[in-house]
C-alpha atoms as a PDB file:
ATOM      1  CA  UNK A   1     -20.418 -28.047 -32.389  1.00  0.00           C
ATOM      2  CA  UNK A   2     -19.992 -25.701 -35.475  1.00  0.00           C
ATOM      3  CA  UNK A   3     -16.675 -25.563 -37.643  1.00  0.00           C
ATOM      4  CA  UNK A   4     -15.232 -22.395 -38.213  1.00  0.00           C
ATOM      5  CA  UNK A   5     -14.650 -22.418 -41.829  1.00  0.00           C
ATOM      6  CA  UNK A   6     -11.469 -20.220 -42.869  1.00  0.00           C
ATOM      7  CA  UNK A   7      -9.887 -19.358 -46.202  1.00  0.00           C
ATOM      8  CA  UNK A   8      -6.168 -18.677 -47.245  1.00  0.00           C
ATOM      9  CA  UNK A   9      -4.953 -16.388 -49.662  1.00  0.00           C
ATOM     10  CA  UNK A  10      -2.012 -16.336 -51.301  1.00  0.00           C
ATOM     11  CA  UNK A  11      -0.722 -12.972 -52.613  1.00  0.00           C
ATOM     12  CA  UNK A  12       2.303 -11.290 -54.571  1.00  0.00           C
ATOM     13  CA  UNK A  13       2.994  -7.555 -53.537  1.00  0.00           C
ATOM     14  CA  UNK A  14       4.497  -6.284 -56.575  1.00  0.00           C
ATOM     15  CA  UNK A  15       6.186  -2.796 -56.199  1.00  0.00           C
ATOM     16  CA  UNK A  16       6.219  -0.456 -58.892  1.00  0.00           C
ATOM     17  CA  UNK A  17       9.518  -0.093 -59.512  1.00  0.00           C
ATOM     18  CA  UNK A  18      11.906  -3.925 -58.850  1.00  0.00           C
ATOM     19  CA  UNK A  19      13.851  -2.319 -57.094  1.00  0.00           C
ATOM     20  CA  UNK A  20      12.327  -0.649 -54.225  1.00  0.00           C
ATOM     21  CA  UNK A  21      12.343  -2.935 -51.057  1.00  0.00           C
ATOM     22  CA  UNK A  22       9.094  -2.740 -48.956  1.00  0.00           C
ATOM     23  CA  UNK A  23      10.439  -4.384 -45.780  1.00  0.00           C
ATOM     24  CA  UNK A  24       7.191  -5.550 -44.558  1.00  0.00           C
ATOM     25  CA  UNK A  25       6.341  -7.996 -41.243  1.00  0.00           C
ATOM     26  CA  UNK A  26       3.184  -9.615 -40.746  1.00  0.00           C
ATOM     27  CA  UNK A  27       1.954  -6.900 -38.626  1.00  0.00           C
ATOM     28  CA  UNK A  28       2.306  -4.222 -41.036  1.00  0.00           C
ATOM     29  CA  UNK A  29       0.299  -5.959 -43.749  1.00  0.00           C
ATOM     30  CA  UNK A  30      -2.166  -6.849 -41.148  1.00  0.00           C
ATOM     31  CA  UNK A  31      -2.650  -3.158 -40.456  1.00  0.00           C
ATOM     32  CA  UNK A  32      -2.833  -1.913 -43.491  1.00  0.00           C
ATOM     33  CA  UNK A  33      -4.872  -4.466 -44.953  1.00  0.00           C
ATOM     34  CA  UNK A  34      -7.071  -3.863 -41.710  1.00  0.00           C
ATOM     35  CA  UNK A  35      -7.430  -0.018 -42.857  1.00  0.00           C
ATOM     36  CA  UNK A  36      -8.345  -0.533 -46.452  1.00  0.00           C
ATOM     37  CA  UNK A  37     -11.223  -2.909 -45.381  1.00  0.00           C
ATOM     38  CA  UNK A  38     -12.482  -0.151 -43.091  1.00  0.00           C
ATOM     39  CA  UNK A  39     -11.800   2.993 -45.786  1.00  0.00           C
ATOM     40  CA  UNK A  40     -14.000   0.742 -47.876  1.00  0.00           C
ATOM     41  CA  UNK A  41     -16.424  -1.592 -46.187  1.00  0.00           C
ATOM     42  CA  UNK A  42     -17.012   0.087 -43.123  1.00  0.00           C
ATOM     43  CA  UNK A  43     -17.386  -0.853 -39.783  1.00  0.00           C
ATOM     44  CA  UNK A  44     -19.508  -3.832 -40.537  1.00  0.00           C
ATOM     45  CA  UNK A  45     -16.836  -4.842 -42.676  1.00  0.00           C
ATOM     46  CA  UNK A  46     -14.120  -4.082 -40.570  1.00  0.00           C
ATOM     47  CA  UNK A  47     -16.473  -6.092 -37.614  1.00  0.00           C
ATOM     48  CA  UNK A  48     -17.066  -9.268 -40.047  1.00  0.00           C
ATOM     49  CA  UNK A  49     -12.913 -10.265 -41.219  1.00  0.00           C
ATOM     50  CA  UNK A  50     -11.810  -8.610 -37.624  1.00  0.00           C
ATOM     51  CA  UNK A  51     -12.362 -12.012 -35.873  1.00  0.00           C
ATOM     52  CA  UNK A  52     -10.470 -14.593 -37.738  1.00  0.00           C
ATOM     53  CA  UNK A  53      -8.092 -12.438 -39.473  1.00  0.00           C
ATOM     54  CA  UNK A  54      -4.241 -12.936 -39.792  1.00  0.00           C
ATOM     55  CA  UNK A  55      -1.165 -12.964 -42.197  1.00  0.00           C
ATOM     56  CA  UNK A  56       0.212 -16.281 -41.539  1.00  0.00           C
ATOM     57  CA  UNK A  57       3.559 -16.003 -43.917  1.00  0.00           C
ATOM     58  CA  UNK A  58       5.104 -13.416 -45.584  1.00  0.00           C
ATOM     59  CA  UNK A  59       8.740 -13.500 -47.399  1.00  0.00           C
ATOM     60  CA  UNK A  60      10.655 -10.417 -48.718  1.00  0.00           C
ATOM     61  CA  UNK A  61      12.732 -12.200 -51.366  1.00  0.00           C
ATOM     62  CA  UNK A  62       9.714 -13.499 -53.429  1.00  0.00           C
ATOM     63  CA  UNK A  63       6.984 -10.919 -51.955  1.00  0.00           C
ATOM     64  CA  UNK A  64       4.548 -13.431 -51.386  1.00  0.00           C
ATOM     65  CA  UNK A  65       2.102 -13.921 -48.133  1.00  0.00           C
ATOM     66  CA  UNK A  66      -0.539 -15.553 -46.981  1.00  0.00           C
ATOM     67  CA  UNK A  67      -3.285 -14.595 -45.237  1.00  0.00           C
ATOM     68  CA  UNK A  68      -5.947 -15.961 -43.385  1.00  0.00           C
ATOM     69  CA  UNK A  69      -9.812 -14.610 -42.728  1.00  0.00           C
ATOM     70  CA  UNK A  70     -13.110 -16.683 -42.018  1.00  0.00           C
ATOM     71  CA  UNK A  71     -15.203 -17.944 -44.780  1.00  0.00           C
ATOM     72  CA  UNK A  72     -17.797 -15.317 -44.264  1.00  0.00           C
ATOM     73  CA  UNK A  73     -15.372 -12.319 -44.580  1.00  0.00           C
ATOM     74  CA  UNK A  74     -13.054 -13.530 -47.748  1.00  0.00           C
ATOM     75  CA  UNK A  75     -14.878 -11.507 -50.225  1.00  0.00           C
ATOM     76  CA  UNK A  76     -14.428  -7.814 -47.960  1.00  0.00           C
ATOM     77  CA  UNK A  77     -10.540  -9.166 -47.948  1.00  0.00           C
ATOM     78  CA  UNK A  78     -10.324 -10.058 -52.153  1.00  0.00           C
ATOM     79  CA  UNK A  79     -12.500  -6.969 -52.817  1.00  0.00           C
ATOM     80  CA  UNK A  80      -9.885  -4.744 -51.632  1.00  0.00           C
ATOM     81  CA  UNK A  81      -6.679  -6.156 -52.601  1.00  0.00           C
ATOM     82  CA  UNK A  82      -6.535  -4.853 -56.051  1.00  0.00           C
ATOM     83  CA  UNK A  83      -7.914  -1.354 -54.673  1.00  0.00           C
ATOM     84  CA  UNK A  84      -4.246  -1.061 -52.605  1.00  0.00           C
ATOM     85  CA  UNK A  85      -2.004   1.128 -54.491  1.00  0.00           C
ATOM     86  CA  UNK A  86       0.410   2.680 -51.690  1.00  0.00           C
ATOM     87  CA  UNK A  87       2.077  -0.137 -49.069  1.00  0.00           C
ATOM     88  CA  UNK A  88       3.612   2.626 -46.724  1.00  0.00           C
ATOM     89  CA  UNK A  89       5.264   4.766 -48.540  1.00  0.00           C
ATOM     90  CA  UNK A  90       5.787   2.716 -51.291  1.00  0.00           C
ATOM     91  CA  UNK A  91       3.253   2.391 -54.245  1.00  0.00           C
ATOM     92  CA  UNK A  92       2.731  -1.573 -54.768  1.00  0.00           C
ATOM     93  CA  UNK A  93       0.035  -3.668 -55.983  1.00  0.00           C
ATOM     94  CA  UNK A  94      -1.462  -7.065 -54.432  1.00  0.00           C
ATOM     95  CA  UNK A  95      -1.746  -9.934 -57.180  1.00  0.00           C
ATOM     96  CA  UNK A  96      -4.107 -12.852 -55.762  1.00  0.00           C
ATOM     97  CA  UNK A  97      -2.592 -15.785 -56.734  1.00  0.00           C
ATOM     98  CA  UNK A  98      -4.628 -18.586 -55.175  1.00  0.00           C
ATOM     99  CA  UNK A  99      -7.361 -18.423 -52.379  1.00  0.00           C
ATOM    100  CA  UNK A 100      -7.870 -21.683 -50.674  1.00  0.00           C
ATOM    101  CA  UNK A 101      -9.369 -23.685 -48.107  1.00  0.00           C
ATOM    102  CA  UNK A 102      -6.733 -25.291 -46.370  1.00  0.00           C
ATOM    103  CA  UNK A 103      -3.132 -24.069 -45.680  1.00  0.00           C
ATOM    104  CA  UNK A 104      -2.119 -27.352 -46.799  1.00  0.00           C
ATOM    105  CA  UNK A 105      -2.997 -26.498 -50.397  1.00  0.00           C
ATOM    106  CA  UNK A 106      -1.994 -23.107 -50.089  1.00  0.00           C
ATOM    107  CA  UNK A 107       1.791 -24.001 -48.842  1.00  0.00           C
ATOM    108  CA  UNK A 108       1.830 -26.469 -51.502  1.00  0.00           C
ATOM    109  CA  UNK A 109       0.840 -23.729 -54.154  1.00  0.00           C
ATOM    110  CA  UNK A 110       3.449 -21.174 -52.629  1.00  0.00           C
ATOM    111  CA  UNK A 111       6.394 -23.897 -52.564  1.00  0.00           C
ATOM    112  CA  UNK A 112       5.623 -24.774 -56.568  1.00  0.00           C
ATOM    113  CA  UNK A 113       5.555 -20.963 -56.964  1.00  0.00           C
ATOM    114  CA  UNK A 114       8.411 -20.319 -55.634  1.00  0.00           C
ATOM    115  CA  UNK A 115      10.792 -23.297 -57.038  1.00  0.00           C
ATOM    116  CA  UNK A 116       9.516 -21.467 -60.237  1.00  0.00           C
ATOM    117  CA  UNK A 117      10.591 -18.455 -59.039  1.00  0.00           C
ATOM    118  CA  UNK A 118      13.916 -20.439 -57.995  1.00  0.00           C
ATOM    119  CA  UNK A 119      14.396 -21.390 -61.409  1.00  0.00           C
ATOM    120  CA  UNK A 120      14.175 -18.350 -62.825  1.00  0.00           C
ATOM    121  CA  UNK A 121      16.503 -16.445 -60.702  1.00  0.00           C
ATOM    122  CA  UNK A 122      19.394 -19.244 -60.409  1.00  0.00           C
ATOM    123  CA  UNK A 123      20.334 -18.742 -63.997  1.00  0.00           C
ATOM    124  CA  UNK A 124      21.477 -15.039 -63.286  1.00  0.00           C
ATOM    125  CA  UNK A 125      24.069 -15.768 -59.958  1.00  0.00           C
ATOM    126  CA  UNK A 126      26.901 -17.296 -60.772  1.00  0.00           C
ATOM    127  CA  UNK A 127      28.998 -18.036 -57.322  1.00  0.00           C
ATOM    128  CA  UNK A 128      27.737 -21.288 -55.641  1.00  0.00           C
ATOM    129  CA  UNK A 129      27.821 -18.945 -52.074  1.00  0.00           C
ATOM    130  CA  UNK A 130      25.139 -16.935 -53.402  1.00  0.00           C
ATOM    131  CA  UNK A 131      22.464 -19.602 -54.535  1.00  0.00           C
ATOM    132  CA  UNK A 132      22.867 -21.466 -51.153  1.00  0.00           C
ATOM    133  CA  UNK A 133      21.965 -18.252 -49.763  1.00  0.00           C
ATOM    134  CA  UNK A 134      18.993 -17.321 -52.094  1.00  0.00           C
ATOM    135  CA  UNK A 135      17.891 -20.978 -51.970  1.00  0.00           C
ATOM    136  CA  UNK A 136      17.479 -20.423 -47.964  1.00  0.00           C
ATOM    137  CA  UNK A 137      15.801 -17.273 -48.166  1.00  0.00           C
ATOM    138  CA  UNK A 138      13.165 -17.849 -50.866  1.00  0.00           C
ATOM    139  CA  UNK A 139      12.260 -21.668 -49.326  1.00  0.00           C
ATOM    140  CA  UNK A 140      12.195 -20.822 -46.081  1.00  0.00           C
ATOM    141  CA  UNK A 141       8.176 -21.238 -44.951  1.00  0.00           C
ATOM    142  CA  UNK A 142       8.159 -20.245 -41.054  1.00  0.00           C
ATOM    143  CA  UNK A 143       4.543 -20.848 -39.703  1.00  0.00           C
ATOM    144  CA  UNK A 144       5.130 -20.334 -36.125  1.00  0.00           C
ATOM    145  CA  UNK A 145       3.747 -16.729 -36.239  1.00  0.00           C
END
């Protein structure tokens, strides 16, 4: 019986301008990430990530997601994330923030990163409505996709 090794990456999607929202779903990144790795790999590198591939979480709040390929494909999937520049119609950039081996250690990567991010952005709301709200929305880590 062999394993089937995969890897998780964690990503930022920073926009070029703060303010533009990217309203992206799992899907969506899937595809387009799906299309860069063909513009630039090819086929064969479309053929190696195709099989294991998925974007397990994504939020809109923070802009992070994670994403999942096998072992043997991660480097056509981190080879073209900083080559991205347009996310739709929107031009964006991926930041890799942490590639890892188990979603454990990735979810416990992407919580810390985003109680920092928590942190940060609590300072600036001032109604006790509002940061029950954005405390919800950034926190929130749905895996059932």
């Amino acid at each position: 019986m062999v394993r089937i090794k995969n890897r998780y990456i964690a990503v930022q999607i920073v926009p070029h301008t703060p303010t533009q929202s990217l309203r992206l779903n799992d899907h969506s990144l899937a595809k387009i990430l799906l299309q860069n790795v063909e513009k630039y790999h090819g086929v064969y590198g479309l053929a190696v990530i195709e099989q294991g591939f998925r974007v397990k979480y994504i939020n809109d709040r923070t802009k992070m997601a994670i994403i999942r390929c096998l072992h043997r494909g991660q480097h056509f999937v981190s080879s073209i994330l900083p080559l991205i520049t347009l996310i739709g119609d929107v031009r964006a950039k991926f930041r890799t923030l942490y590639i890892g081996a188990t979603i454990i250690q990735c979810n416990k990567f992407i919580v810390k990163h985003q109680k920092q991010f928590l942190d940060r952005a609590m300072g600036q709301i001032t109604s006790a409505k509002e940061r029950q709200d954005l405390f919800k929305s950034v926190m929130e880590f749905d895996m059932d996709r």
